[in-house]
Protein backbone atom coordinates (compact mmCIF):
# COMPACT_ATOMS: atom_id res chain seq x y z
CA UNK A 1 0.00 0.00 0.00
CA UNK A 2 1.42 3.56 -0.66
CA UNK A 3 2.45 5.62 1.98
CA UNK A 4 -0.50 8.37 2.13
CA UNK A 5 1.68 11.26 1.33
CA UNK A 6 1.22 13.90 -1.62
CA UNK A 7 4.13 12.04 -3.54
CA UNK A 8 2.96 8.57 -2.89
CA UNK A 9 -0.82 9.30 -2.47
CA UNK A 10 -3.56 6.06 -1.73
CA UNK A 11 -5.36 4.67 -5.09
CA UNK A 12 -9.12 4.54 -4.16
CA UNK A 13 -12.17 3.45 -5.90
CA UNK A 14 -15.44 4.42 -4.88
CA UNK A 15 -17.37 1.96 -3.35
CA UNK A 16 -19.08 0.52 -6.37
CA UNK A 17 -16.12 0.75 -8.43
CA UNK A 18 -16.78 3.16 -10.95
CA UNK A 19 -14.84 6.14 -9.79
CA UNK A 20 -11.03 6.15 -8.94
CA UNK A 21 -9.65 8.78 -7.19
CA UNK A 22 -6.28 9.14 -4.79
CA UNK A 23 -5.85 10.83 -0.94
CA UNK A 24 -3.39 11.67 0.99
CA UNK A 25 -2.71 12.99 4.35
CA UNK A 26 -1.28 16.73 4.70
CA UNK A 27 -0.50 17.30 8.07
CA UNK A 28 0.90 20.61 7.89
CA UNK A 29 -2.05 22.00 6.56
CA UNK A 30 -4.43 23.58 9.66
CA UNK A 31 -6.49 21.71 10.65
CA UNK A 32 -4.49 18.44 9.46
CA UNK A 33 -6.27 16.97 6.05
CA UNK A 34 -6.83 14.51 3.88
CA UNK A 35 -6.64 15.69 0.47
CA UNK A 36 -8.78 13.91 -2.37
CA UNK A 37 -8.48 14.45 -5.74
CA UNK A 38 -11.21 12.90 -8.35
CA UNK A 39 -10.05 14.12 -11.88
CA UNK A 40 -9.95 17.74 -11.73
CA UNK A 41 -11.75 18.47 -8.47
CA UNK A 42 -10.09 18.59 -5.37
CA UNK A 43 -11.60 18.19 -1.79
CA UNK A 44 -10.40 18.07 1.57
CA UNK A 45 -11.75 16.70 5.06
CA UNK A 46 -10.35 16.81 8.30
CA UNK A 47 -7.87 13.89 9.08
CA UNK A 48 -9.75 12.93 12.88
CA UNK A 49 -12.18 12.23 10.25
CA UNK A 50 -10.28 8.22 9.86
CA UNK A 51 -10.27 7.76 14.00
CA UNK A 52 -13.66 9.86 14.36
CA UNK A 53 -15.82 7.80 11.83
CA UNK A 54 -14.06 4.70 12.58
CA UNK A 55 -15.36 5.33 15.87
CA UNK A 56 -18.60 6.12 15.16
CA UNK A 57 -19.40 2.80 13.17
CA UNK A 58 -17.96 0.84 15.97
CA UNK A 59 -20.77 2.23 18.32
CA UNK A 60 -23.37 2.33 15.66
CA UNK A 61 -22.47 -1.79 15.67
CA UNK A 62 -23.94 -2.89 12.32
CA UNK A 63 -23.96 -1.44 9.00
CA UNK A 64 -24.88 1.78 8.21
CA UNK A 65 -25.65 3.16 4.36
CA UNK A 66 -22.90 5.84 3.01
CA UNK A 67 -25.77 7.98 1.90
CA UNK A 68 -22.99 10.29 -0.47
CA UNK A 69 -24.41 13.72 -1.13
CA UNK A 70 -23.05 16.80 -2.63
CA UNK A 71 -22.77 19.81 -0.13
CA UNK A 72 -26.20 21.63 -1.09
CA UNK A 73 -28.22 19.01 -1.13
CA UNK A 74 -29.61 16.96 2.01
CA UNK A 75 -28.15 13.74 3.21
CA UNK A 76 -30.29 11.22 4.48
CA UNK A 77 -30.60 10.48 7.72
CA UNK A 78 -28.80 7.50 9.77
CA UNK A 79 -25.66 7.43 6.83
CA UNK A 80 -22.22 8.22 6.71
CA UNK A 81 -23.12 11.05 4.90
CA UNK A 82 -25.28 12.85 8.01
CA UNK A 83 -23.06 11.81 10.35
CA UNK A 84 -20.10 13.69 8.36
CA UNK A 85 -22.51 17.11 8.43
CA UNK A 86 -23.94 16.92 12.05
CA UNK A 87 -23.27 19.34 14.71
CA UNK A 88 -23.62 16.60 17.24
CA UNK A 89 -20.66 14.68 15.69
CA UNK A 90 -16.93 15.18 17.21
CA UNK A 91 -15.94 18.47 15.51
CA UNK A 92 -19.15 19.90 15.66
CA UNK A 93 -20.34 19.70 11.83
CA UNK A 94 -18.96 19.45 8.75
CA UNK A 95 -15.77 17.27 8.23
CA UNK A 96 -15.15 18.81 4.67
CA UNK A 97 -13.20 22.15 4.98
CA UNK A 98 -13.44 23.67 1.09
CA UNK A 99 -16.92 25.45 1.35
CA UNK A 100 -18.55 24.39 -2.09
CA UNK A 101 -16.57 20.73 -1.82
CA UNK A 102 -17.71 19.89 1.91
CA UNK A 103 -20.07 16.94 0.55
CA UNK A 104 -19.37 13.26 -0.83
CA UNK A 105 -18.20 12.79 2.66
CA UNK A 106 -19.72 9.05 2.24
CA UNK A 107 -18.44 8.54 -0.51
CA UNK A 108 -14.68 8.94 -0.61
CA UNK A 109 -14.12 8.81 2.92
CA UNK A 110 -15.29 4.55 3.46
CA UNK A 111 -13.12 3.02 0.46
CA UNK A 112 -9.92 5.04 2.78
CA UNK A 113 -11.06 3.26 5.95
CA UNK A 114 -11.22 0.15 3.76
CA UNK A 115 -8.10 0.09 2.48
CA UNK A 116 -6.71 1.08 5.62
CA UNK A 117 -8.24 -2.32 7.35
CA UNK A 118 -10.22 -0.33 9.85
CA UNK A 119 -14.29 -1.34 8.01
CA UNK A 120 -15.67 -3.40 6.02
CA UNK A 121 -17.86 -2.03 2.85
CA UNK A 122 -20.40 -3.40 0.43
CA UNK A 123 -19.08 -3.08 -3.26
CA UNK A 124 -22.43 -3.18 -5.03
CA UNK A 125 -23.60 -0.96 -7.84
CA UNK A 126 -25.41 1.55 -5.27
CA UNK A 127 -26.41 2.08 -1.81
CA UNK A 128 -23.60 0.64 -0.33
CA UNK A 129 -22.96 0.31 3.69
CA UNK A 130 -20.26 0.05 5.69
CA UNK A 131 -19.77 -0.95 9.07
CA UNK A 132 -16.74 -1.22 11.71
CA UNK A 133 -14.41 -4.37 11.69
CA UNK A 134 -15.19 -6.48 14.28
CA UNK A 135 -13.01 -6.65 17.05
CA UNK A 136 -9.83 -8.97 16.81
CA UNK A 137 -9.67 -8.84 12.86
């Protein structure tokens, strides 16, 4: 697996596999980010976001739908997606720090956890879940 960095980013797909796109951590930037790029179109989320949502699943303790929604429009409640918006969540709102780009939250941030070993994720060809890996694995 790469290293995470801007020279060595991760190769992602989205969870049904139609989309690849790469991250990377930047902690120098303030707060510390993770840095996606899909083609032309950059977005960034806060870095707690890998600890904080792999957190999250573990106390929601089954599988809960990504629910991956642009910024201006809603995102259903109970998924990924919500979670990654809601005031009540660890930083208080939204995750994604480039006003316009705060969305897909659900969407790009699952396939990192993935690959990282920290969830498990559904790979079908939509509304795809993901939940925390259970203890010991």
């Amino acid at each position: 697996m790469s290293a995470g960095t801007k020279d060595d980013p991760w190769q992602l797909t989205t969870a049904p596999g139609t989309s690849e796109y790469t991250m990377y951590r930047d902690d120098a930037a303030d707060p510390p980010a993770l840095v996606c790029q899909v083609g032309s179109t950059r977005l960034s989320y806060r870095a707690s976001a890998i600890d904080d949502l792999t957190a999250w699943l573990r106390e929601q303790g089954d599988w809960v739908p990504l629910g991956a929604a642009d910024e201006n429009k809603p995102a259903a409640e109970g998924t990924i997606e919500a979670w990654g918006r809601d005031p009540g969540n660890p930083v208080g709102g939204w995750y994604g720090l480039r006003k316009g780009y705060r969305g897909r939250f659900g969407m790009y941030l699952p396939p990192l956890l993935e690959a990282l070993g920290l969830i498990e994720l559904t790979h079908d060809a939509r509304n795809n879940s993901a939940r925390a890996k259970p203890e010991g694995d």
